[in-house]
Structure formats: structure tokens, C-alpha cells
PDB file of N, CA and C in Angstrom:
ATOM      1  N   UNK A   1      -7.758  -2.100  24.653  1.00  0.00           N
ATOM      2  CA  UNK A   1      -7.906  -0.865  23.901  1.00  0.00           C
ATOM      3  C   UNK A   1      -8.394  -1.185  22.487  1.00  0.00           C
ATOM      4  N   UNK A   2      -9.249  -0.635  21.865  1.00  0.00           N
ATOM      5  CA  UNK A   2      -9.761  -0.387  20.702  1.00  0.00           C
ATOM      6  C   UNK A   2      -9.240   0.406  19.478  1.00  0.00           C
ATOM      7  N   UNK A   3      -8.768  -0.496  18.968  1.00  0.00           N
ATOM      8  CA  UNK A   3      -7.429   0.138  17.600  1.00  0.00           C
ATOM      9  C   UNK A   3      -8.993   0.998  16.835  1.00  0.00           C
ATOM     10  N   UNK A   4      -8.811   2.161  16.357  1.00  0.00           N
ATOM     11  CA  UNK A   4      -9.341   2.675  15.298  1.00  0.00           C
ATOM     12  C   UNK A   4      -8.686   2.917  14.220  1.00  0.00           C
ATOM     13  N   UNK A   5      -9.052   2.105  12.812  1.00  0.00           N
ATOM     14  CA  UNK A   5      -8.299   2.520  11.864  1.00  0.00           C
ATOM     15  C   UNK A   5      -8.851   3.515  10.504  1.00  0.00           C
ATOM     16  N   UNK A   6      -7.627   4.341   9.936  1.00  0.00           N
ATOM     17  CA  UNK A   6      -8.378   4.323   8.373  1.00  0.00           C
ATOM     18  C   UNK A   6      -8.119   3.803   7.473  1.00  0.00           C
ATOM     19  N   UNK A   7      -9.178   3.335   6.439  1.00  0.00           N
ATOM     20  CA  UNK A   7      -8.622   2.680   5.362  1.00  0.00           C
ATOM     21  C   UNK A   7      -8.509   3.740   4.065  1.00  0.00           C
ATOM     22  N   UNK A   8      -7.373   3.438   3.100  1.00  0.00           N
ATOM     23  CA  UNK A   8      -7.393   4.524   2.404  1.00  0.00           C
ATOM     24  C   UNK A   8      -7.082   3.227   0.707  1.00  0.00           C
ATOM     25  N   UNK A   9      -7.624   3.382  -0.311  1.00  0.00           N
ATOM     26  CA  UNK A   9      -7.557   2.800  -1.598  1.00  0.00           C
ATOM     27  C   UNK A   9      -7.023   3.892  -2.611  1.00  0.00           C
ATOM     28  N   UNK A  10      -5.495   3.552  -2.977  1.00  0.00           N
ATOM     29  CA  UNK A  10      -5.171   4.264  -4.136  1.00  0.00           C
ATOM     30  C   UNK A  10      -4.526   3.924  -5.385  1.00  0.00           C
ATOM     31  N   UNK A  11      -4.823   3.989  -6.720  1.00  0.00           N
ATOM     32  CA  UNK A  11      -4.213   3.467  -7.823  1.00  0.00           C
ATOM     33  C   UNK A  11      -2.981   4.709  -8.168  1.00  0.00           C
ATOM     34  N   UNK A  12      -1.883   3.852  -7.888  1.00  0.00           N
ATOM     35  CA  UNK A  12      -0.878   4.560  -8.660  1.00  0.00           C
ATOM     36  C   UNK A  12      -0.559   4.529 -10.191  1.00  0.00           C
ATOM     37  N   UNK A  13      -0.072   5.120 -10.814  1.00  0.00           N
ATOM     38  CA  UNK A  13       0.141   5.404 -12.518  1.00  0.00           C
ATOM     39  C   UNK A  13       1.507   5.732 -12.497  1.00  0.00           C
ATOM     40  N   UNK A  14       2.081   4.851 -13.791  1.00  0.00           N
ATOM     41  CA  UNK A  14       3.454   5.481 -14.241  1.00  0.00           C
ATOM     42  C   UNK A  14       3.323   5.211 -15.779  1.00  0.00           C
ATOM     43  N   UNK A  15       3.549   6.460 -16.692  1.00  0.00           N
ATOM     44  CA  UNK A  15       3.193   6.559 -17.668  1.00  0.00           C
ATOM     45  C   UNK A  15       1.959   6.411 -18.325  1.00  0.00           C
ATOM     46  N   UNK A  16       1.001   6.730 -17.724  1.00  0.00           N
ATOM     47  CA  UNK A  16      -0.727   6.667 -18.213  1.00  0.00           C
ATOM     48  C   UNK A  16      -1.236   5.313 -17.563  1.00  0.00           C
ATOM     49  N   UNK A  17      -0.653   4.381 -17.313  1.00  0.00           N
ATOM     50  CA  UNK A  17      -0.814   3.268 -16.959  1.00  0.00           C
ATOM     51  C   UNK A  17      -0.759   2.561 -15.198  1.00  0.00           C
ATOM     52  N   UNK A  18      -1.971   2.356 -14.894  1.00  0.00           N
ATOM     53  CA  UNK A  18      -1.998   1.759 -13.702  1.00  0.00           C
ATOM     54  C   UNK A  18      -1.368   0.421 -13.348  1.00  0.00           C
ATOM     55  N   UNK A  19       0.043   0.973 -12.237  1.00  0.00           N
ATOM     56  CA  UNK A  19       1.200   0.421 -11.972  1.00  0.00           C
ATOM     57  C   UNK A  19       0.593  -0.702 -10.672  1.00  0.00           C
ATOM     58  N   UNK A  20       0.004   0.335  -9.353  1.00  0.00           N
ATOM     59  CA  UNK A  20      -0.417  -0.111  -8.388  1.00  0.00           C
ATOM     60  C   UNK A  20      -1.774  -0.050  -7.999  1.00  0.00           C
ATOM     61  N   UNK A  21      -2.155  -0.816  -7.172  1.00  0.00           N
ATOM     62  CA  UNK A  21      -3.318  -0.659  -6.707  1.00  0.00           C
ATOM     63  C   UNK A  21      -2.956  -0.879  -4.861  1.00  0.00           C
ATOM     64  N   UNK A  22      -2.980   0.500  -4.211  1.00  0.00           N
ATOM     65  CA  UNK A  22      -2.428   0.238  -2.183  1.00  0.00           C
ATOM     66  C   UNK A  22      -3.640   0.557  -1.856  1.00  0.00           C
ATOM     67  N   UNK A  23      -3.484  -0.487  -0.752  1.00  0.00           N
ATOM     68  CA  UNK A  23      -5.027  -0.869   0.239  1.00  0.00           C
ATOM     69  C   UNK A  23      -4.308  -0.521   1.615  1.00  0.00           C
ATOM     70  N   UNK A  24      -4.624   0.469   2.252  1.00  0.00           N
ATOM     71  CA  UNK A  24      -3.413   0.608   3.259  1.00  0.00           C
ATOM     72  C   UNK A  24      -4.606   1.110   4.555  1.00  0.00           C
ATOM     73  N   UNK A  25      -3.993   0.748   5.984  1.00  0.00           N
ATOM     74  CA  UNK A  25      -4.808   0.765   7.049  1.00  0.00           C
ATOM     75  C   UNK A  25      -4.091   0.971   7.775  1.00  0.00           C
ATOM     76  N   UNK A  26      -4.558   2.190   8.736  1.00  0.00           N
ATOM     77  CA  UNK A  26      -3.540   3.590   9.529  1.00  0.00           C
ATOM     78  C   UNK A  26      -4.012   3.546  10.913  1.00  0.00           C
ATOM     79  N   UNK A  27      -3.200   3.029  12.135  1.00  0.00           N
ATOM     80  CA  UNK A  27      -3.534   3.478  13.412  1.00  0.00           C
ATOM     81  C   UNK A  27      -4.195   4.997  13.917  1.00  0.00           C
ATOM     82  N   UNK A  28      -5.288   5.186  13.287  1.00  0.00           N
ATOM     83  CA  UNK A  28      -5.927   6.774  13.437  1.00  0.00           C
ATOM     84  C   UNK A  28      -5.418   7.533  14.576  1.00  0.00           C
ATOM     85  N   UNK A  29      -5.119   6.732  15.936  1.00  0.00           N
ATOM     86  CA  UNK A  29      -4.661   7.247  16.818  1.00  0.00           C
ATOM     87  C   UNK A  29      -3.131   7.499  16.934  1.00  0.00           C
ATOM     88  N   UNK A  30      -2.391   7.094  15.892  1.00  0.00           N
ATOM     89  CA  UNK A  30      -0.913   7.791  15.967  1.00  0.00           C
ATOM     90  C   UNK A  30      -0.301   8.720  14.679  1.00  0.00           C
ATOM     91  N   UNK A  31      -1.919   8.818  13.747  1.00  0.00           N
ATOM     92  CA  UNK A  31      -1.554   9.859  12.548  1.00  0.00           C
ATOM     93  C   UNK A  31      -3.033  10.370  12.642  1.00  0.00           C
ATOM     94  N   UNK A  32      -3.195  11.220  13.007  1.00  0.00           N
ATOM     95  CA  UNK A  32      -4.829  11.562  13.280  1.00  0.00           C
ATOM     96  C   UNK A  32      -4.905  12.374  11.975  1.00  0.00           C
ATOM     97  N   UNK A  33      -4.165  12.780  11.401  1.00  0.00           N
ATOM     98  CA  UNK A  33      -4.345  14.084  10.383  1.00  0.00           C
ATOM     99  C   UNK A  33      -3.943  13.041   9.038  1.00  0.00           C
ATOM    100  N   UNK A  34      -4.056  11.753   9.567  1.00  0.00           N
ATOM    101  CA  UNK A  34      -3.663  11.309   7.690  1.00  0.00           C
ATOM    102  C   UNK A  34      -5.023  11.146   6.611  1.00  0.00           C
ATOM    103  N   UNK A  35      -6.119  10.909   6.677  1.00  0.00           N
ATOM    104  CA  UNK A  35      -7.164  11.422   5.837  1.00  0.00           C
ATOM    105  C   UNK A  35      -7.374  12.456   4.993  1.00  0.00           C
ATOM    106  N   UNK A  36      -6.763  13.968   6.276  1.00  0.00           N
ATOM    107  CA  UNK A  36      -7.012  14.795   5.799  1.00  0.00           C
ATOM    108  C   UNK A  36      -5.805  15.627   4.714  1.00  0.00           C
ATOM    109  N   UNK A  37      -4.759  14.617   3.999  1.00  0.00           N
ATOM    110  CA  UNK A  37      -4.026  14.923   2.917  1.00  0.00           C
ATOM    111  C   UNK A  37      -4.599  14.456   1.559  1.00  0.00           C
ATOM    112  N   UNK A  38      -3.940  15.467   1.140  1.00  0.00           N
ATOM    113  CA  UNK A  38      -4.100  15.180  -0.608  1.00  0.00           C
ATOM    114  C   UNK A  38      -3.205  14.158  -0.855  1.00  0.00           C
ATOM    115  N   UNK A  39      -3.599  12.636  -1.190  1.00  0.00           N
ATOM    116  CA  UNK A  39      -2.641  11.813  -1.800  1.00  0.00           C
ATOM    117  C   UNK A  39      -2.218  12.123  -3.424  1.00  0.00           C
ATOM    118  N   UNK A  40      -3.191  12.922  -3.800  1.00  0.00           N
ATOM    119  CA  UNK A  40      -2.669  12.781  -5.365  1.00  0.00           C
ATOM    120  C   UNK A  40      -1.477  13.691  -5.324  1.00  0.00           C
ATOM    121  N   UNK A  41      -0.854  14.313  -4.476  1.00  0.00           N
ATOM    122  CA  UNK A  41       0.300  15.261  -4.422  1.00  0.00           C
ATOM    123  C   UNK A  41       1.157  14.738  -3.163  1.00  0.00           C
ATOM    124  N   UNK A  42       0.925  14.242  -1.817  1.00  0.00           N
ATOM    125  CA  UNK A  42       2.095  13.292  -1.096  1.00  0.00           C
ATOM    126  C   UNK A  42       1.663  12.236  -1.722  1.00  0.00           C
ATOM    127  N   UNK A  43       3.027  11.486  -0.965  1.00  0.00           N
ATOM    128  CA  UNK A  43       3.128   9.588  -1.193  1.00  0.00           C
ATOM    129  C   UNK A  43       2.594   9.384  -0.009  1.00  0.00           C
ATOM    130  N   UNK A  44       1.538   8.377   0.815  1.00  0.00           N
ATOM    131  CA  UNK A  44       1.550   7.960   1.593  1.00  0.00           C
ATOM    132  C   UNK A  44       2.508   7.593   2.804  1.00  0.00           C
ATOM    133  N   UNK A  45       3.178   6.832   2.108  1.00  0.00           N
ATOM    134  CA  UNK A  45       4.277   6.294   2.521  1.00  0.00           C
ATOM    135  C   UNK A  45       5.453   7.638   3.376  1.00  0.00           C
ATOM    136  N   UNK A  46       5.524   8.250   2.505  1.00  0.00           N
ATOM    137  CA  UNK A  46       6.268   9.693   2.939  1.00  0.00           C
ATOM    138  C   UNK A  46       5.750  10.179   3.869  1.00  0.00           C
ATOM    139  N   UNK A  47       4.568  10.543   3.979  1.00  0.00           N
ATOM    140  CA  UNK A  47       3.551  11.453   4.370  1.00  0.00           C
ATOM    141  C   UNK A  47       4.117  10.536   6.017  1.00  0.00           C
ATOM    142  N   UNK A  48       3.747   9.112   6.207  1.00  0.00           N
ATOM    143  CA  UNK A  48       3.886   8.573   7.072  1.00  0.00           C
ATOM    144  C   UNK A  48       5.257   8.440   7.633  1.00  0.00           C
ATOM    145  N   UNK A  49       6.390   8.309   6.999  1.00  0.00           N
ATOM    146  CA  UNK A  49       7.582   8.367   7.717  1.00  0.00           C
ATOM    147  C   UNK A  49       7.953   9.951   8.761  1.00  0.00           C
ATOM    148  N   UNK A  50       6.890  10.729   7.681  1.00  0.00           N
ATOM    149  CA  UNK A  50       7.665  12.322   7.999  1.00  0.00           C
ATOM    150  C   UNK A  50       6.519  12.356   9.449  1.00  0.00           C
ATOM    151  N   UNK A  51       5.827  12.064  10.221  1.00  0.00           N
ATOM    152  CA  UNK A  51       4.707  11.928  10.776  1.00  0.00           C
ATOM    153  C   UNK A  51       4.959  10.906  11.995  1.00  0.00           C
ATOM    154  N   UNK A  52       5.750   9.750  11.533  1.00  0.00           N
ATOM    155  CA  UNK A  52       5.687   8.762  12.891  1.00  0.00           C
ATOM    156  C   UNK A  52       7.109   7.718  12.441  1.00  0.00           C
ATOM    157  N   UNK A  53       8.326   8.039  13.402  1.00  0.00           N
ATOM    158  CA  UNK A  53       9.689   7.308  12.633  1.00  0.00           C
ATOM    159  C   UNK A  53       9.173   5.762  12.628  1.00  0.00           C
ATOM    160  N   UNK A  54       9.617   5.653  11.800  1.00  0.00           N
ATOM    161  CA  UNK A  54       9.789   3.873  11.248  1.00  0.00           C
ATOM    162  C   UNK A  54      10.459   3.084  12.075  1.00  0.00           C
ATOM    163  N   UNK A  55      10.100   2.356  12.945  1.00  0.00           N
ATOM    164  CA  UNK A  55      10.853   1.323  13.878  1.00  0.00           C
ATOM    165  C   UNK A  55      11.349   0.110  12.890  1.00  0.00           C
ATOM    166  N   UNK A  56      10.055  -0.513  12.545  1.00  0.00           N
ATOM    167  CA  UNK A  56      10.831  -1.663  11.976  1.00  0.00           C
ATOM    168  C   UNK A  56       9.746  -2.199  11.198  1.00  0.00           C
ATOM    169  N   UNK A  57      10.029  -2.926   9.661  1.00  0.00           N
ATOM    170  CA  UNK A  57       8.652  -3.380   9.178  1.00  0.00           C
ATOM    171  C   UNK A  57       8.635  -4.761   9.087  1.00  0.00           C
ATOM    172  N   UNK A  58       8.084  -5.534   8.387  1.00  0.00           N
ATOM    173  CA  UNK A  58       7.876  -6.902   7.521  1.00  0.00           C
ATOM    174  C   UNK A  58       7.253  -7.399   6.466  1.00  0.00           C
ATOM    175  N   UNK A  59       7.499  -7.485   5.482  1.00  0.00           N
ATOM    176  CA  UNK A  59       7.180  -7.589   4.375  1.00  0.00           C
ATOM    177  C   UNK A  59       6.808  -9.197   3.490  1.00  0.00           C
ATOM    178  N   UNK A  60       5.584  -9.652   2.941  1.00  0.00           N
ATOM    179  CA  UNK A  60       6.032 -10.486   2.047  1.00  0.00           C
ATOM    180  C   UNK A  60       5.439 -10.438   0.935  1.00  0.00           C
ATOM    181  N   UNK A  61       5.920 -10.767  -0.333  1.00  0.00           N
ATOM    182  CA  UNK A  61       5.140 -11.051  -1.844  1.00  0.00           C
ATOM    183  C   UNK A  61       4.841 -11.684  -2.097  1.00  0.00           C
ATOM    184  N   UNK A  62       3.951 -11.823  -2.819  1.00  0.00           N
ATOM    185  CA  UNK A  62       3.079 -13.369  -3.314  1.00  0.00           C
ATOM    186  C   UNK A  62       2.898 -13.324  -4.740  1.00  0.00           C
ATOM    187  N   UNK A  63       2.870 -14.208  -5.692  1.00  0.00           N
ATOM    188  CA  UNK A  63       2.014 -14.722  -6.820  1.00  0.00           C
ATOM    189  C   UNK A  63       0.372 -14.427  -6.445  1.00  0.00           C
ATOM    190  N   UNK A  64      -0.519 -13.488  -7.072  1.00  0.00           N
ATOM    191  CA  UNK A  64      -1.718 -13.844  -6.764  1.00  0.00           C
ATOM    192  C   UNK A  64      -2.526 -13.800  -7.901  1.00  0.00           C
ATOM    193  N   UNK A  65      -3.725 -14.451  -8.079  1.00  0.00           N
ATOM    194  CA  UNK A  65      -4.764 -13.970  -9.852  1.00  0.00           C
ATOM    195  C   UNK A  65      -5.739 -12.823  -9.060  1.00  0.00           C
ATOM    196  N   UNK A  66      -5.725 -12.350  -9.643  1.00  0.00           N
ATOM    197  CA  UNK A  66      -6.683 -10.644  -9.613  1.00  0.00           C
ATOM    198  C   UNK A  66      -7.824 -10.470  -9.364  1.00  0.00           C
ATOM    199  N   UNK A  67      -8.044 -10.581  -8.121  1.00  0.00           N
ATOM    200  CA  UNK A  67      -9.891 -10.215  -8.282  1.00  0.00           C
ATOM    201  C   UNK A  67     -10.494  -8.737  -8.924  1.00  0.00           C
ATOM    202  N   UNK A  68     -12.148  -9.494  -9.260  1.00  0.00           N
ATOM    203  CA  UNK A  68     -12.454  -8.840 -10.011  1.00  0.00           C
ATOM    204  C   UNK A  68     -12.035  -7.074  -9.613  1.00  0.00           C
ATOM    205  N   UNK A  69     -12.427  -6.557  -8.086  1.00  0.00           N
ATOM    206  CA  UNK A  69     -11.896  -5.474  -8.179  1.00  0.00           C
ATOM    207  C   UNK A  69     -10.424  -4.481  -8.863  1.00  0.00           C
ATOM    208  N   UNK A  70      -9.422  -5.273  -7.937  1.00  0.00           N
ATOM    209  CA  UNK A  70      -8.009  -5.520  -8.659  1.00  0.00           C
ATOM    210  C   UNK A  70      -7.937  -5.327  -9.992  1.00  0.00           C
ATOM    211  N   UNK A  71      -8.571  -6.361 -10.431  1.00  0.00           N
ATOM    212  CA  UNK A  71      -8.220  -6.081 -11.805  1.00  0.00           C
ATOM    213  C   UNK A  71      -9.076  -4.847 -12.614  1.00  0.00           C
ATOM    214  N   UNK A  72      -9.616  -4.378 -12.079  1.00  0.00           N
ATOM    215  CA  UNK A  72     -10.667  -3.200 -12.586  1.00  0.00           C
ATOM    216  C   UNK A  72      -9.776  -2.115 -12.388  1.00  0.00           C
ATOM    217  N   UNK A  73      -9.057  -1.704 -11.354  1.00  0.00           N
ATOM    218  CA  UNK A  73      -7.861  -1.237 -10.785  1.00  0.00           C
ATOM    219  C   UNK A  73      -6.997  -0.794 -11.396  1.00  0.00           C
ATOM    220  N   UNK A  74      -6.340  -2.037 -11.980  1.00  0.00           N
ATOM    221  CA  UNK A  74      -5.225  -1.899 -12.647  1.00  0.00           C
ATOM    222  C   UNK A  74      -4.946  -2.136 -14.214  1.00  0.00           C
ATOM    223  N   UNK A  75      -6.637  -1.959 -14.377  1.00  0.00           N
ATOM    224  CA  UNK A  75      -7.018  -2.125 -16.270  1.00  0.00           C
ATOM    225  C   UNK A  75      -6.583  -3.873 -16.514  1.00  0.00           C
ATOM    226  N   UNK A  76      -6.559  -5.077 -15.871  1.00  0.00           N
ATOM    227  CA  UNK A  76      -6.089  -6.116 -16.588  1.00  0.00           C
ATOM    228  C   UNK A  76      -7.452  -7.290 -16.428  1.00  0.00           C
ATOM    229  N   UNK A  77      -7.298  -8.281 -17.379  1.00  0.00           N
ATOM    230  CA  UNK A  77      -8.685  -8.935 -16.954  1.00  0.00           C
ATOM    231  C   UNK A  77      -8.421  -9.700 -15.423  1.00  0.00           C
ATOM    232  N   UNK A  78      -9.924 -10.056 -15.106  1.00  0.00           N
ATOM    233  CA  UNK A  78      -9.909 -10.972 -13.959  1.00  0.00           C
ATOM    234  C   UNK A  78      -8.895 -12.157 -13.711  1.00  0.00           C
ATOM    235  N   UNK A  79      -8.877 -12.079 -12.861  1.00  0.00           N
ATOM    236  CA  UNK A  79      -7.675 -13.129 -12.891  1.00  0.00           C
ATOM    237  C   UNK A  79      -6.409 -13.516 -12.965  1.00  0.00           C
ATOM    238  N   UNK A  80      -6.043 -12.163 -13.312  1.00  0.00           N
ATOM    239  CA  UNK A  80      -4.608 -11.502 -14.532  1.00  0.00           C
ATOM    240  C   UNK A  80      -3.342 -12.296 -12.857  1.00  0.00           C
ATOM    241  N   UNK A  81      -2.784 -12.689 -13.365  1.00  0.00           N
ATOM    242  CA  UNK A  81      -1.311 -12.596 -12.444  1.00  0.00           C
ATOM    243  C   UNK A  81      -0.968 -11.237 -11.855  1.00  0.00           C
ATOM    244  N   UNK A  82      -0.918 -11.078 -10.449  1.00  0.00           N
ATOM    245  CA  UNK A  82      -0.636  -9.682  -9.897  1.00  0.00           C
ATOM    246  C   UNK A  82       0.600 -10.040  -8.873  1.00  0.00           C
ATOM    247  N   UNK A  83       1.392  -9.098  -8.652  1.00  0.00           N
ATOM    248  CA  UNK A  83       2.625  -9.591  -7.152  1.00  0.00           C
ATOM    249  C   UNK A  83       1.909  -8.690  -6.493  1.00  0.00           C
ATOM    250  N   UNK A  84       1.538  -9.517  -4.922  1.00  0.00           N
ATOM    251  CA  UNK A  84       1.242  -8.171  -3.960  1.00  0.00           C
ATOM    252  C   UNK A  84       1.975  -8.316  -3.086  1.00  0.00           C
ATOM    253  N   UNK A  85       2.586  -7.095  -2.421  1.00  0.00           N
ATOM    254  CA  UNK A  85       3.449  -7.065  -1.276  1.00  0.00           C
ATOM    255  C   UNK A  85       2.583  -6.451  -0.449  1.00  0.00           C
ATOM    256  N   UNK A  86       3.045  -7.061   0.939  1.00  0.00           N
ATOM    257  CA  UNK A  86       2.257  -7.256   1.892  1.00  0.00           C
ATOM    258  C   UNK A  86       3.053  -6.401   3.398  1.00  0.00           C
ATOM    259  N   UNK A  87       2.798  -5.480   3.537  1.00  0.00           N
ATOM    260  CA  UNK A  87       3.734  -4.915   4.530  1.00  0.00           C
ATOM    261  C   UNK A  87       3.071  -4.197   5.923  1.00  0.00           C
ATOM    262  N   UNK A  88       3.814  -4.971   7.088  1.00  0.00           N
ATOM    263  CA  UNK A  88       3.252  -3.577   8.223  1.00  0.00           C
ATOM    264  C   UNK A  88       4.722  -3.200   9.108  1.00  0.00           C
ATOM    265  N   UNK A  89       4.314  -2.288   9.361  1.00  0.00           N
ATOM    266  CA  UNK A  89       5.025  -1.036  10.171  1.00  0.00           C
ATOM    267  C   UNK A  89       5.319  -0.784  11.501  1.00  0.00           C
ATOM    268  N   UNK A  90       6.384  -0.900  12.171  1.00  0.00           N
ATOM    269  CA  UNK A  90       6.118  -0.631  13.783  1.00  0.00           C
ATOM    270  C   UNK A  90       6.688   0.741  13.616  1.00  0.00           C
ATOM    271  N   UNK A  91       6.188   1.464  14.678  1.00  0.00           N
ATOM    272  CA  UNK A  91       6.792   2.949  15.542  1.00  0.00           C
ATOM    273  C   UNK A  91       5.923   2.988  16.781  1.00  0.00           C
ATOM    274  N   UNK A  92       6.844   3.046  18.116  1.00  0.00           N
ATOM    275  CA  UNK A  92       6.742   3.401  19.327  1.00  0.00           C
ATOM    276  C   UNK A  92       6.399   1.721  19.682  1.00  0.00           C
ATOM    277  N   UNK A  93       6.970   0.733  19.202  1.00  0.00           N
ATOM    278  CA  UNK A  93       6.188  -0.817  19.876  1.00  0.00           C
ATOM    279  C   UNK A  93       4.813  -1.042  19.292  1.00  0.00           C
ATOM    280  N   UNK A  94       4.735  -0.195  18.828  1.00  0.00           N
ATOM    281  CA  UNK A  94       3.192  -0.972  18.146  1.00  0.00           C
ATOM    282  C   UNK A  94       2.977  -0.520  16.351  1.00  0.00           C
ATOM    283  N   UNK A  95       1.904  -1.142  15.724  1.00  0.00           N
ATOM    284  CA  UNK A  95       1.656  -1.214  14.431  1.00  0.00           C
ATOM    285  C   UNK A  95       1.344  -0.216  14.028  1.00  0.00           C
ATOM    286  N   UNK A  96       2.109   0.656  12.792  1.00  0.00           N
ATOM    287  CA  UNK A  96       1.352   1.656  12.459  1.00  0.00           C
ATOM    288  C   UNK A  96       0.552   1.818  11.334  1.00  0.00           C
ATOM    289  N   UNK A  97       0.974   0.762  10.751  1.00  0.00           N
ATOM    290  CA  UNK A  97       0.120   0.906   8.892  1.00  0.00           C
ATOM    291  C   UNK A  97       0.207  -1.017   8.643  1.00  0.00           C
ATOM    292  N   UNK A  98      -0.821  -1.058   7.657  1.00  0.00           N
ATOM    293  CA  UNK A  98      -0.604  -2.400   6.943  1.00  0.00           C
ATOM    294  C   UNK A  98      -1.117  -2.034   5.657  1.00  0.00           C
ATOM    295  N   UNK A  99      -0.337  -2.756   5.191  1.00  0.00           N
ATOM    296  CA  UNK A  99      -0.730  -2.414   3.320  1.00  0.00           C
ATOM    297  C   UNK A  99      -0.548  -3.584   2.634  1.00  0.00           C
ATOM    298  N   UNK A 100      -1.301  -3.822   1.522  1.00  0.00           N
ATOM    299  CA  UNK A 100      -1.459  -4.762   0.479  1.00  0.00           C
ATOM    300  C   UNK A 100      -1.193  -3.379  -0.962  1.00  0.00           C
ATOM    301  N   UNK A 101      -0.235  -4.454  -1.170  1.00  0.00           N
ATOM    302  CA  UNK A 101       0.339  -3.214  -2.888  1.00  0.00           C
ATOM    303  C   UNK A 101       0.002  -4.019  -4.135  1.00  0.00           C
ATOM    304  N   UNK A 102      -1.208  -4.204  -4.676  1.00  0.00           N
ATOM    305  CA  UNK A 102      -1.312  -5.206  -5.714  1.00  0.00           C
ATOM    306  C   UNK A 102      -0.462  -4.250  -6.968  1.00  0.00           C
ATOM    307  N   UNK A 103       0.354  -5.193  -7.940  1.00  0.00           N
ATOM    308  CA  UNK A 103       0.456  -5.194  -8.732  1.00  0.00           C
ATOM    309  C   UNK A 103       0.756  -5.801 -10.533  1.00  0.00           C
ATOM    310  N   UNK A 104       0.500  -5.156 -11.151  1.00  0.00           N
ATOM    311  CA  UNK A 104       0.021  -6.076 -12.437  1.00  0.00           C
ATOM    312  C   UNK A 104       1.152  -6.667 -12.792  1.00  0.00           C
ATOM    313  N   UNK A 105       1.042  -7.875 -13.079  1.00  0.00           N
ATOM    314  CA  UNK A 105       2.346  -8.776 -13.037  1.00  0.00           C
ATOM    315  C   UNK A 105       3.371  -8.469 -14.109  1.00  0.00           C
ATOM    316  N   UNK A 106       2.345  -8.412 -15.809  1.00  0.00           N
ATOM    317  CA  UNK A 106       3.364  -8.000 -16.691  1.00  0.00           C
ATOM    318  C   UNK A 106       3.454  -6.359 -16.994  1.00  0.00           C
ATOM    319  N   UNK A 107       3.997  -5.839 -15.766  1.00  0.00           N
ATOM    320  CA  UNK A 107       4.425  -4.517 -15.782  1.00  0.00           C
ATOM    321  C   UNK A 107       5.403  -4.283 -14.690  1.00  0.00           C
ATOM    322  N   UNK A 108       5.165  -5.084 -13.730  1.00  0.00           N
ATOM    323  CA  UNK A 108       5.692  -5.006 -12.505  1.00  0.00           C
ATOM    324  C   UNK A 108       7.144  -5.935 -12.239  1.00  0.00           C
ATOM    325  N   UNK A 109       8.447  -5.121 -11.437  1.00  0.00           N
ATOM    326  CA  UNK A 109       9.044  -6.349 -11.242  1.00  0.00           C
ATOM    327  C   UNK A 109       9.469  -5.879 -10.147  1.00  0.00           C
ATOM    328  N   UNK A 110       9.718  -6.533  -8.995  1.00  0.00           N
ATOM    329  CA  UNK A 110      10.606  -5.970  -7.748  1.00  0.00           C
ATOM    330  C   UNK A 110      12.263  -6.094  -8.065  1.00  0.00           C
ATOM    331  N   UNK A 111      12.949  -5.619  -7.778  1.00  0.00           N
ATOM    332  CA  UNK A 111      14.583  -5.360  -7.751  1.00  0.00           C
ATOM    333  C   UNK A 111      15.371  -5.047  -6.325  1.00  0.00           C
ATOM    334  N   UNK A 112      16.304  -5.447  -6.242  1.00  0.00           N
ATOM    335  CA  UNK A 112      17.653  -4.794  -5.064  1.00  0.00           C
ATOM    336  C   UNK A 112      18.855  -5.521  -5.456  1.00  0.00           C
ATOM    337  N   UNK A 113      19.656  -4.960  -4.564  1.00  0.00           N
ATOM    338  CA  UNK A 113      21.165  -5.614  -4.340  1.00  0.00           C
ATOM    339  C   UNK A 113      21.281  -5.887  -3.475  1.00  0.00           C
ATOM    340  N   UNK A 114      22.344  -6.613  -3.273  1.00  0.00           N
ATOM    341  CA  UNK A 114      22.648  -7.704  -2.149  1.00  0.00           C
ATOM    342  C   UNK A 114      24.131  -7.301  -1.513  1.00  0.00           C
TER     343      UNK A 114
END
């Protein structure tokens, strides 16, 4: 079978300032209607839980330097230190999203508890 996907590129902002840059790629065939939202008013992410339940994901972060796009992105020069998390998605046994979340290093920090 022939996965069709979409790709969707969005810079997030918190406080005037570009936080993220998500590169995210959607099993077209188990969200057929995700293109046709306004991201600047849902979250992706939302949009997708409320749409197809979340089985199970995997995630990892990296140290990376910024390509030139990236960094155009997220206002920092080339090269700049970025963390990207790296995540895909199961629902129903198979993949539903993969995403790359670049972000600018000295703005960004990940957090939890244990």
C-alpha cells in the first residue's frame, strides 16, 4: 500500500518571538480533512488527538546547528544551536504523524517531573 502524506511547515511565536519551527507529516488517509484547518487558530497537535486517539508515540531530542532555513525560521543566525524533538505517533497499529520541532536553543528549554 502506498502511504500518502501531507506535509505541513509552521513557526510558532510566544511573545513576538519565534519559539518553534514544526515540520510535521500526516497519514492523509487517516485525517483526510487535516489541510483543510486553520492552524493559526487550532494546534495541530490537538486538531490531531481530537481526530485519531493516540496509541502510543516516540520521541527523541537532539543538539543540532541550524540550517540555513531553520534559522531564517526562527530569526537566529545559521548555525545557531537549536533542540529538535523528533516525534511519531501510532493510532489503529500504524503511524499517524512524524514531526521534527526545531527549536532555538537560547530560548528554548524542555522540562518534566519524575
Amino acid at each position: 500500500e502506498i502511504a500518502v502524506l501531507y506535509e505541513v511547515k509552521i513557526v510558532h511565536f510566544a511573545d513576538g518571538q519565534p519559539i518553534q519551527f514544526e515540520e510535521r507529516w500526516v497519514d492523509a488517509k487517516k485525517v483526510p480533512q487535516f489541510l483543510e484547518q486553520d492552524f493559526s487558530v487550532v494546534n495541530t497537535s490537538d486538531y490531531l488527538i481530537a481526530k485519531s486517539p493516540l496509541e502510543r508515540g516516540s520521541y527523541t531530542i537532539r543538539a543540532v546547528a541550524a540550517p540555513d532555513e531553520i534559522a531564517n525560521a526562527l530569526q537566529v543566525a545559521p548555525q545557531s544551536p537549536t533542540l529538535v524533538l523528533r516525534r511519531q505517533t501510532y493510532s489503529a497499529g500504524r503511524v499517524l504523524t512524524f514531526v521534527k520541532m526545531w527549536h532555538a536553543g537560547d530560548r528554548y528549554q524542555f522540562a518534566g517531573e519524575l
